[in-house]
PDB file of N, CA and C in Angstrom:
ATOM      1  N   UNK A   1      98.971 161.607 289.362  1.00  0.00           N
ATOM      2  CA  UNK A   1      97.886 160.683 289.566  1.00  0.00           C
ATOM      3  C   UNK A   1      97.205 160.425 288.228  1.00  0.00           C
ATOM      4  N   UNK A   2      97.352 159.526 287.913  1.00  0.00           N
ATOM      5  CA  UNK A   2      95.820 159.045 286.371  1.00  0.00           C
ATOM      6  C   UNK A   2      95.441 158.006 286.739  1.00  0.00           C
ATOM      7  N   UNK A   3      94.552 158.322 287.249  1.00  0.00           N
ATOM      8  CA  UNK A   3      93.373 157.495 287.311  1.00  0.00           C
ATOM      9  C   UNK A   3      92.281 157.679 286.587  1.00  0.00           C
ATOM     10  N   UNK A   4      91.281 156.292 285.931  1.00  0.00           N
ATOM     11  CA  UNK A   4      90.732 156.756 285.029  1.00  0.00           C
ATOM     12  C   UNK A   4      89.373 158.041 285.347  1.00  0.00           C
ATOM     13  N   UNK A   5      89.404 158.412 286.284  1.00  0.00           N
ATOM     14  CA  UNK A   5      88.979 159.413 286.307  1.00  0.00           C
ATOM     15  C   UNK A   5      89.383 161.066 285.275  1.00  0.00           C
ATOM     16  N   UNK A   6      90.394 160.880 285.905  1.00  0.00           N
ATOM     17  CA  UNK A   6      91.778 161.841 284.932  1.00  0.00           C
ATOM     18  C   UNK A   6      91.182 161.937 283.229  1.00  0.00           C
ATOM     19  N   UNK A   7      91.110 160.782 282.917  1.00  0.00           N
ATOM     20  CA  UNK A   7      91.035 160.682 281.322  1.00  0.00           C
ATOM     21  C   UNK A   7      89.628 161.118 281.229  1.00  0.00           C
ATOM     22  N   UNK A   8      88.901 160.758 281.984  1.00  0.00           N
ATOM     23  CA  UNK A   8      87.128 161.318 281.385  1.00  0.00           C
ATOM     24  C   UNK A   8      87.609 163.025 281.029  1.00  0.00           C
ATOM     25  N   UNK A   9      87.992 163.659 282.261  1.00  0.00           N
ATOM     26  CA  UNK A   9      88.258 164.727 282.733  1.00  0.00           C
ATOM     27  C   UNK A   9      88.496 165.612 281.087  1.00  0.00           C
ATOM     28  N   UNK A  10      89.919 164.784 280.570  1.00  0.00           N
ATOM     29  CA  UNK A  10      90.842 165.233 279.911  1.00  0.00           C
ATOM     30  C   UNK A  10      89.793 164.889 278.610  1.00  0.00           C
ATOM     31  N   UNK A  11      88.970 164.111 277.957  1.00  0.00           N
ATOM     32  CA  UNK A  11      88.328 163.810 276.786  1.00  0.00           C
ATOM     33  C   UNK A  11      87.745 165.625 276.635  1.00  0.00           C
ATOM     34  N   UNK A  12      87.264 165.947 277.500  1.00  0.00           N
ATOM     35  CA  UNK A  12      86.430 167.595 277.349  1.00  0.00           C
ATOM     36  C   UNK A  12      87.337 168.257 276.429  1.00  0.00           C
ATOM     37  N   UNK A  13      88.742 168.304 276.517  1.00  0.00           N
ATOM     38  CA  UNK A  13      89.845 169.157 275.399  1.00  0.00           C
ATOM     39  C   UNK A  13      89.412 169.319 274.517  1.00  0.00           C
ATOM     40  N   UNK A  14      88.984 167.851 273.886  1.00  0.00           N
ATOM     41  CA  UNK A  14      88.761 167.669 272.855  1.00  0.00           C
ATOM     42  C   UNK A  14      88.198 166.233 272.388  1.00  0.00           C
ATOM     43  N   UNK A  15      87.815 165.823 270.342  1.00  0.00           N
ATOM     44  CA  UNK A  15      87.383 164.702 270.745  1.00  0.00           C
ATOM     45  C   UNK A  15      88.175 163.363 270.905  1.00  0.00           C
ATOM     46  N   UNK A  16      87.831 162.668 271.368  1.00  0.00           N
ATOM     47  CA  UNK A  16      88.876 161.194 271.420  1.00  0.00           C
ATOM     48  C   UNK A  16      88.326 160.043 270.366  1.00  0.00           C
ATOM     49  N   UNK A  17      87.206 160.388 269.863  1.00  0.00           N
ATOM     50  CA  UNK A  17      86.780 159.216 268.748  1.00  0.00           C
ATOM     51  C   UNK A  17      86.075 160.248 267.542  1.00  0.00           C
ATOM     52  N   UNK A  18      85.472 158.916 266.835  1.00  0.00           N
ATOM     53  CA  UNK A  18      84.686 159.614 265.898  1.00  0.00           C
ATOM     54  C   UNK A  18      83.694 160.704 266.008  1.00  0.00           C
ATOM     55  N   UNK A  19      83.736 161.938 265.159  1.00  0.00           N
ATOM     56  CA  UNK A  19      82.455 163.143 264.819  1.00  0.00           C
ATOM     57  C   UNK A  19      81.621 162.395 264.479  1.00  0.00           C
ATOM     58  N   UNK A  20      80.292 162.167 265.422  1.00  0.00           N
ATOM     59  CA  UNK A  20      79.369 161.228 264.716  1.00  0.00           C
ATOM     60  C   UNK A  20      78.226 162.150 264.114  1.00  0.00           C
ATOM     61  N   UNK A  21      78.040 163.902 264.213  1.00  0.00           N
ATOM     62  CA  UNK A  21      77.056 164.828 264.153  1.00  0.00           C
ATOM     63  C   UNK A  21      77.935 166.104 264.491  1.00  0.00           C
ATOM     64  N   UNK A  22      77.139 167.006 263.396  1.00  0.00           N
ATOM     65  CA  UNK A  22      77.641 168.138 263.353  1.00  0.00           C
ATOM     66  C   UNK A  22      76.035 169.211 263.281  1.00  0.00           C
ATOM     67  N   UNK A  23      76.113 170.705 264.008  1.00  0.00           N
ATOM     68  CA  UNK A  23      75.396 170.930 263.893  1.00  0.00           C
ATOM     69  C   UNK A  23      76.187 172.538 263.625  1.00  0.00           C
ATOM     70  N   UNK A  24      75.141 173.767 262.799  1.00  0.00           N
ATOM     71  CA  UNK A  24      76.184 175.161 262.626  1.00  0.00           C
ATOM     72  C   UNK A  24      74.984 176.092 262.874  1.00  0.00           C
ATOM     73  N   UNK A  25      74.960 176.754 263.789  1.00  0.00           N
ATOM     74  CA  UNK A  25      74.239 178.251 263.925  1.00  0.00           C
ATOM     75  C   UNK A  25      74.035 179.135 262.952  1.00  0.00           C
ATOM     76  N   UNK A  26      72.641 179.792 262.882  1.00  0.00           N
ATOM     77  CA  UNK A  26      72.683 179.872 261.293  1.00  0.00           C
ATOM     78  C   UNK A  26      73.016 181.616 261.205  1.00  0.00           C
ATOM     79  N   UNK A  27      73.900 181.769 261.996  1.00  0.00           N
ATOM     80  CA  UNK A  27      74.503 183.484 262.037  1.00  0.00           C
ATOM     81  C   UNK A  27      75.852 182.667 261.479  1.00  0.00           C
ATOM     82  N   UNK A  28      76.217 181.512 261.536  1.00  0.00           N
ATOM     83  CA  UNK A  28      77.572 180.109 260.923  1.00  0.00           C
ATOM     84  C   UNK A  28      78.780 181.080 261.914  1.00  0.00           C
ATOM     85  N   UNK A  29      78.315 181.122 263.251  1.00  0.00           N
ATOM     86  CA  UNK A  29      80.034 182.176 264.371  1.00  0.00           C
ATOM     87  C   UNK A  29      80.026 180.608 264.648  1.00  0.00           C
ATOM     88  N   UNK A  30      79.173 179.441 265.410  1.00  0.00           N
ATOM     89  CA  UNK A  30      79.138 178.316 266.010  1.00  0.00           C
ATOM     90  C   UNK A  30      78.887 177.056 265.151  1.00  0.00           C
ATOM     91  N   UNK A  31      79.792 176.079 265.801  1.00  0.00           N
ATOM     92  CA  UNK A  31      79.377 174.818 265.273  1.00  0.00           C
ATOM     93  C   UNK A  31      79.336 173.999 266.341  1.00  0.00           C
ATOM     94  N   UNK A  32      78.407 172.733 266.526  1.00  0.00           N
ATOM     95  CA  UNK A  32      78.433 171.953 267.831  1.00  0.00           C
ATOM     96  C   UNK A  32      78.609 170.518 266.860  1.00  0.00           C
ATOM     97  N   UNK A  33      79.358 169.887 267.643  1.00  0.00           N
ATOM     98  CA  UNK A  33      79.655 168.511 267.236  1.00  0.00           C
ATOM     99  C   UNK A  33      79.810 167.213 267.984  1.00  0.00           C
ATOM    100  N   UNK A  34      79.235 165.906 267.640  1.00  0.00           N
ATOM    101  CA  UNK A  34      78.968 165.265 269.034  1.00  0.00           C
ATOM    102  C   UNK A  34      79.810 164.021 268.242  1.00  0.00           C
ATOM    103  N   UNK A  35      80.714 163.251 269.263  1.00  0.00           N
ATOM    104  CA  UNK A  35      80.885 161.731 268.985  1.00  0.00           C
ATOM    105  C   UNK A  35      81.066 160.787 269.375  1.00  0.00           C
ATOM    106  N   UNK A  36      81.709 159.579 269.228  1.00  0.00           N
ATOM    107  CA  UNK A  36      81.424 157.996 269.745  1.00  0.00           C
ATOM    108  C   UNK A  36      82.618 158.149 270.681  1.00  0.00           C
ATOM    109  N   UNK A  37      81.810 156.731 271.648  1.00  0.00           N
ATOM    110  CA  UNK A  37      83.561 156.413 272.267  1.00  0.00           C
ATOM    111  C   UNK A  37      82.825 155.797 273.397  1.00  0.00           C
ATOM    112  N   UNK A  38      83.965 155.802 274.200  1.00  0.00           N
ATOM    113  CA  UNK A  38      83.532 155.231 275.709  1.00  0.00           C
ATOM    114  C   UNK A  38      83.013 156.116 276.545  1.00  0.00           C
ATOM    115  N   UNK A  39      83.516 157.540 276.597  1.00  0.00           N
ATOM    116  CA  UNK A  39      82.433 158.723 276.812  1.00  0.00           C
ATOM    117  C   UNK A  39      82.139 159.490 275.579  1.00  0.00           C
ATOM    118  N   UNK A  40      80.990 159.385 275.139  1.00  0.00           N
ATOM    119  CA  UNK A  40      80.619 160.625 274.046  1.00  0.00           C
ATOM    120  C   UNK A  40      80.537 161.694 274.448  1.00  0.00           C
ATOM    121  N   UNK A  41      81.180 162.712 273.856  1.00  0.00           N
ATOM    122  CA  UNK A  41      80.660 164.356 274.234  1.00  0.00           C
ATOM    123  C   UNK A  41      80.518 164.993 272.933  1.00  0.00           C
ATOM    124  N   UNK A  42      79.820 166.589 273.333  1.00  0.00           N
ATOM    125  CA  UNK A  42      79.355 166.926 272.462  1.00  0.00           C
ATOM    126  C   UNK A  42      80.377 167.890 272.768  1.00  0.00           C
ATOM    127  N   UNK A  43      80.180 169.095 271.912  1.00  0.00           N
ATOM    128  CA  UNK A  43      81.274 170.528 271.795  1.00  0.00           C
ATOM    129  C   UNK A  43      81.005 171.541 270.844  1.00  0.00           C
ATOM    130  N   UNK A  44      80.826 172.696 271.829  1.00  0.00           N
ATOM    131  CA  UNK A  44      80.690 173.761 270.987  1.00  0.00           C
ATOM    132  C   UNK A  44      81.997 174.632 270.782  1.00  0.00           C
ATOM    133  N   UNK A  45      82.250 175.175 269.437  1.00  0.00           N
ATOM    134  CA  UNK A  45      83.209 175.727 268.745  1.00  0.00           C
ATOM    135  C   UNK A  45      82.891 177.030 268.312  1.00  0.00           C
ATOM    136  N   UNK A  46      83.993 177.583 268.285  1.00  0.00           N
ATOM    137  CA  UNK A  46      83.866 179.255 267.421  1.00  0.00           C
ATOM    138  C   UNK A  46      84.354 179.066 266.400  1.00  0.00           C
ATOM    139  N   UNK A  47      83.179 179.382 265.373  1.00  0.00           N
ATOM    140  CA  UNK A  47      83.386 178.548 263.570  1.00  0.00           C
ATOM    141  C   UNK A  47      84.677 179.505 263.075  1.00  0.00           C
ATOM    142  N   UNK A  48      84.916 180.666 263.478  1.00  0.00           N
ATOM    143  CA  UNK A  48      85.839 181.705 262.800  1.00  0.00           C
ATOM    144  C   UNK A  48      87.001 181.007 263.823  1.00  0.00           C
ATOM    145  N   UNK A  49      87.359 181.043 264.990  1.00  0.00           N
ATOM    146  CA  UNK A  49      89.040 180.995 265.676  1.00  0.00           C
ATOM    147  C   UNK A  49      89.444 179.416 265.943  1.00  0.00           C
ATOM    148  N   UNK A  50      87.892 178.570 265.693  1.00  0.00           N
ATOM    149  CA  UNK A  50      88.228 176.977 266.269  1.00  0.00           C
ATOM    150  C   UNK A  50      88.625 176.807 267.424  1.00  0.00           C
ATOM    151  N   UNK A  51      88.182 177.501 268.338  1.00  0.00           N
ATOM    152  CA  UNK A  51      88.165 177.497 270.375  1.00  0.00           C
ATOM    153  C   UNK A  51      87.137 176.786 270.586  1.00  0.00           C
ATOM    154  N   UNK A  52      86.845 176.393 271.846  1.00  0.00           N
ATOM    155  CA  UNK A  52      86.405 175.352 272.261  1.00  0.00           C
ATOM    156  C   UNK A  52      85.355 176.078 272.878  1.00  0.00           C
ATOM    157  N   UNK A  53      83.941 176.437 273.172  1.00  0.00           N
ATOM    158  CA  UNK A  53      83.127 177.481 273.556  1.00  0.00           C
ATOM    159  C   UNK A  53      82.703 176.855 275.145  1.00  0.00           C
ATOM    160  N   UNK A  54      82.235 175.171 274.408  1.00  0.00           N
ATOM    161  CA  UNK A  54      81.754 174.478 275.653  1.00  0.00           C
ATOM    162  C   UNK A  54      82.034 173.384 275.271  1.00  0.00           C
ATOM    163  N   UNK A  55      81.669 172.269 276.160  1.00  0.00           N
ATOM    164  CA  UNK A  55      81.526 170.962 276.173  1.00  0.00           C
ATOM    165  C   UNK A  55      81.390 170.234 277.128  1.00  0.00           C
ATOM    166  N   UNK A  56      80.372 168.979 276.797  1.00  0.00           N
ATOM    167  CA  UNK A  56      79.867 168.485 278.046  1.00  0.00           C
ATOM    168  C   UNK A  56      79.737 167.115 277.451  1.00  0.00           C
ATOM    169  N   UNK A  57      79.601 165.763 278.754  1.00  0.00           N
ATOM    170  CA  UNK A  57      80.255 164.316 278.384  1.00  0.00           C
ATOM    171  C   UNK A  57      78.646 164.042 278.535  1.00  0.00           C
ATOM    172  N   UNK A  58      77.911 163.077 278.047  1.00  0.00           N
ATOM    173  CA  UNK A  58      77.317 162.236 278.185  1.00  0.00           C
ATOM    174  C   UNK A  58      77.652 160.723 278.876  1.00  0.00           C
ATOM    175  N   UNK A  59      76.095 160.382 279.461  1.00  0.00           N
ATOM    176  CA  UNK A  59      76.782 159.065 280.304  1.00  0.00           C
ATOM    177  C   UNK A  59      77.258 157.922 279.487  1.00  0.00           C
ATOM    178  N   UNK A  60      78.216 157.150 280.285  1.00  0.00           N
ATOM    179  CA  UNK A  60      79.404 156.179 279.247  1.00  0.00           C
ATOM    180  C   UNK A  60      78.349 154.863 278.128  1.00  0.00           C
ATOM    181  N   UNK A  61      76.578 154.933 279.101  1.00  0.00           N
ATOM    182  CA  UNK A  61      76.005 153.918 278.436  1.00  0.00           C
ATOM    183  C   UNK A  61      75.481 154.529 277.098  1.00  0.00           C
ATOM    184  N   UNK A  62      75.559 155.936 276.722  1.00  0.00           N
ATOM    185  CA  UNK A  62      75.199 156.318 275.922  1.00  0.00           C
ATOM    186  C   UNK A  62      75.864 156.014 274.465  1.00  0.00           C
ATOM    187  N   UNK A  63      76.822 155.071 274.529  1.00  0.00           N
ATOM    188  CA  UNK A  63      77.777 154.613 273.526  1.00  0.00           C
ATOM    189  C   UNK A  63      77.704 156.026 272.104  1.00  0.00           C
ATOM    190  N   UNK A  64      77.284 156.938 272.020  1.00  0.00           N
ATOM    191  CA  UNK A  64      77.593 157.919 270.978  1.00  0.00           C
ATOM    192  C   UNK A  64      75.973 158.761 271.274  1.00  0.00           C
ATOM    193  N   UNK A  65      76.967 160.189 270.462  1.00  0.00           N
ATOM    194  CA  UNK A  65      76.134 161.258 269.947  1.00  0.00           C
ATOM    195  C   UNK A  65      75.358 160.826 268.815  1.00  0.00           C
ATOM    196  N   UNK A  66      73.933 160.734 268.820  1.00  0.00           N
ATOM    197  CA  UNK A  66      73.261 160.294 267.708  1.00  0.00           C
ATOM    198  C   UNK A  66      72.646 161.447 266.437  1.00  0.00           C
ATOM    199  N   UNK A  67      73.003 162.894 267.563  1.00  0.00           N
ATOM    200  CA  UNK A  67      72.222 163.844 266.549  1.00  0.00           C
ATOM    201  C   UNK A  67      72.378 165.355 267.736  1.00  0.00           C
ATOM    202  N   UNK A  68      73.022 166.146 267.139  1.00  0.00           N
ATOM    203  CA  UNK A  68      72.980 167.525 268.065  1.00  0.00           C
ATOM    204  C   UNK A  68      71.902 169.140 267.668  1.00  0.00           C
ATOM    205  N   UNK A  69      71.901 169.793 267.910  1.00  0.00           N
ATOM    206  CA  UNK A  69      70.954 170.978 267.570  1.00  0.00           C
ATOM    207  C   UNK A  69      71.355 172.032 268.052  1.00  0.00           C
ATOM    208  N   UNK A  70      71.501 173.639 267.649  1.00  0.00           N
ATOM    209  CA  UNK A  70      71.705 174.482 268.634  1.00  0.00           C
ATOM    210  C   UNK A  70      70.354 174.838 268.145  1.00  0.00           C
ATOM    211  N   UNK A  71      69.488 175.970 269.026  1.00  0.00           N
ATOM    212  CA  UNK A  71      68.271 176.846 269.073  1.00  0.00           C
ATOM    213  C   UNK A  71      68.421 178.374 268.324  1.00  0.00           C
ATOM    214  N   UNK A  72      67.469 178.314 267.414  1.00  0.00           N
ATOM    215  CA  UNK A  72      67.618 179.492 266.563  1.00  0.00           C
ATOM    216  C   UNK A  72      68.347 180.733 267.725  1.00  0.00           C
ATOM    217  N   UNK A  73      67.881 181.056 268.927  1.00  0.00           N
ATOM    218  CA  UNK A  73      68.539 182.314 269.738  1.00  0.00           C
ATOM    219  C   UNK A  73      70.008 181.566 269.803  1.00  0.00           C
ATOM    220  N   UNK A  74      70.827 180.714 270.059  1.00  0.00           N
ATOM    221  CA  UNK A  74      71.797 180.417 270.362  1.00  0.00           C
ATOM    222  C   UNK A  74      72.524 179.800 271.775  1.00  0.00           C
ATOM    223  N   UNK A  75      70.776 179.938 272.537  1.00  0.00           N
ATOM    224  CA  UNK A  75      70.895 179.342 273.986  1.00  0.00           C
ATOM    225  C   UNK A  75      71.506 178.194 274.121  1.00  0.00           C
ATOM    226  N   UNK A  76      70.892 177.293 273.457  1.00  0.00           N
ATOM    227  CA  UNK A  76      70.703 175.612 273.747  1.00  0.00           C
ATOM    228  C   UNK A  76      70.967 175.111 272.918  1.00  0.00           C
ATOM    229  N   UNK A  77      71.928 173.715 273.678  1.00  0.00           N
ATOM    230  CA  UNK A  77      72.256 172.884 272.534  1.00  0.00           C
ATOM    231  C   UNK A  77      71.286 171.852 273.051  1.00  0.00           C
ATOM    232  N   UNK A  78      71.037 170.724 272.139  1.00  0.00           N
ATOM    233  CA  UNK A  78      70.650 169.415 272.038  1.00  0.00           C
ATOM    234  C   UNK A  78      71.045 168.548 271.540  1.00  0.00           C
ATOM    235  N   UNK A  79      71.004 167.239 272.400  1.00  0.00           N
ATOM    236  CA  UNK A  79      71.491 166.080 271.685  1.00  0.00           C
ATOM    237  C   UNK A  79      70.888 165.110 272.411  1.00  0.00           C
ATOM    238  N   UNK A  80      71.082 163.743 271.185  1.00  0.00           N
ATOM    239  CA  UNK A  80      70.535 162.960 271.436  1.00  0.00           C
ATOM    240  C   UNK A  80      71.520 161.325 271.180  1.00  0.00           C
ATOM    241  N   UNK A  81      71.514 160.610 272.260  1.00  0.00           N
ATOM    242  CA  UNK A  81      72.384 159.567 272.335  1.00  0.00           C
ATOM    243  C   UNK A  81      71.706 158.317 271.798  1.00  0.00           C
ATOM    244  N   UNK A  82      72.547 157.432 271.659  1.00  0.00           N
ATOM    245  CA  UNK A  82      72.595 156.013 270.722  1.00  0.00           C
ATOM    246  C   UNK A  82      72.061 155.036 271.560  1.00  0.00           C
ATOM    247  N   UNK A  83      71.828 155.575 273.068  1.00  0.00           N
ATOM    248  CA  UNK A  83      71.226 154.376 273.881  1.00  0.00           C
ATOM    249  C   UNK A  83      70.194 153.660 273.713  1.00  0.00           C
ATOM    250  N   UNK A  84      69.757 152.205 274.063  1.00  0.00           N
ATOM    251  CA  UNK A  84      68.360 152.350 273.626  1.00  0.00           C
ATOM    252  C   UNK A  84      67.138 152.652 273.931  1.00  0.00           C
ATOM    253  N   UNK A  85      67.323 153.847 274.822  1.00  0.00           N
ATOM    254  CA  UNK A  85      66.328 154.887 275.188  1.00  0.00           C
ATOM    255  C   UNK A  85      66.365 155.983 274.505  1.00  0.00           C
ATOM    256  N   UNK A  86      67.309 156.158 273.849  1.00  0.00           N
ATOM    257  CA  UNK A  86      67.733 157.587 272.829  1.00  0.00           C
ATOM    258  C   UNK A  86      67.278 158.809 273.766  1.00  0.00           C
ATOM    259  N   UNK A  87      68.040 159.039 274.622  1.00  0.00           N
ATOM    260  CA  UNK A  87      67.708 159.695 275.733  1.00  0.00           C
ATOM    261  C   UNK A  87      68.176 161.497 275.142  1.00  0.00           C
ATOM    262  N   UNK A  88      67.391 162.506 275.449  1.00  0.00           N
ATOM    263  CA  UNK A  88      67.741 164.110 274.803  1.00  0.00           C
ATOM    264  C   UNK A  88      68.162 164.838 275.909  1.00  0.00           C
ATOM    265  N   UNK A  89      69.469 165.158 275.639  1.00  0.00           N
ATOM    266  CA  UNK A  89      70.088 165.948 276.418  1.00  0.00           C
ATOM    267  C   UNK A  89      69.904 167.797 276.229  1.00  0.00           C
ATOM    268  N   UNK A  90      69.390 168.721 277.246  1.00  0.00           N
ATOM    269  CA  UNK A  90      69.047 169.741 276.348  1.00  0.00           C
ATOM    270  C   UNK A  90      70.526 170.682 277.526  1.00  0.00           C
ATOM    271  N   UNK A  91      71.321 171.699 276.800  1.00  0.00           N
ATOM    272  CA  UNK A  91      72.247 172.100 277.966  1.00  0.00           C
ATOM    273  C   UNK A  91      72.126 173.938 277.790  1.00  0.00           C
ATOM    274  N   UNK A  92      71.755 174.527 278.261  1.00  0.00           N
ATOM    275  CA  UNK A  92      71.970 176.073 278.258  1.00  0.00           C
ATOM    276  C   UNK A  92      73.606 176.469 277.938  1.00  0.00           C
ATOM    277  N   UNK A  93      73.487 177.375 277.405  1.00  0.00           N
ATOM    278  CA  UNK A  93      74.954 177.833 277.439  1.00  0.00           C
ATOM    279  C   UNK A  93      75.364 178.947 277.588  1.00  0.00           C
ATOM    280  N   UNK A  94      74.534 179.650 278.308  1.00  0.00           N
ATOM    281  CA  UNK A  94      74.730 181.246 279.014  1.00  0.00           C
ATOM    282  C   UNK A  94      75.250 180.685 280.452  1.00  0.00           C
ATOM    283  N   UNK A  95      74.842 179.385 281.004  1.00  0.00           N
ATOM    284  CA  UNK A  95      75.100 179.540 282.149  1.00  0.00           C
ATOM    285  C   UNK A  95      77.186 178.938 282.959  1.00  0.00           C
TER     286      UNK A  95
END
C-alpha cells in the first residue's frame, strides 16, 4: 500500500529536504535539527553514534523549521515554524 499517508510516515527516518536549523546540547552527546519541505520535521540525534533519538513532523502549513532549541536539562526541544503565525512547538523527550 503507498498511499501518501505512507510517505509522511516514512519522512520521520530521516530528512527529505533542506537542514534549515541546527541546534547542540551543551554536554555536545545531542544535536536537534529541523527542515523544509512539504512536511518539516525536526530530529534529535546522538552527536557521538548519529542514531536517530527522536523526531517529530510539524503541520504541512508550516512550510519549514525556522529555528530549534534543546533546554539546558535536556528535556525539551523547541521549535519554531515559517508559518505566518510562527507558531512554537515545545516536545518533551522523556516521554
Amino acid at each position: 500500500m503507498t498511499a501518501k499517508h505512507d510517505l509522511h510516515v516514512d519522512q520521520l527516518e530521516c530528512h527529505r529536504d533542506d537542514i534549515t536549523c541546527l541546534d547542540i546540547n551543551k554536554e555536545r552527546t545531542k544535536v536537534i535539527t529541523g527542515s523544509c519541505g512539504k512536511w518539516p520535521s525536526v530530529h534529535v540525534w546522538d552527536a557521538i553514534t548519529g542514531k536517530k533519538i527522536f523526531a517529530f513532523q510539524l503541520d504541512k502549513d508550516s512550510k519549514a523549521v525556522m529555528a530549534v532549541a534543546i533546554s539546558t536539562d535536556g528535556k525539551y526541544v523547541a521549535a519554531v515554524d515559517l508559518s505566518d503565525k510562527h507558531q512554537v512547538f515545545i516536545y518533551n523527550l522523556e516521554r
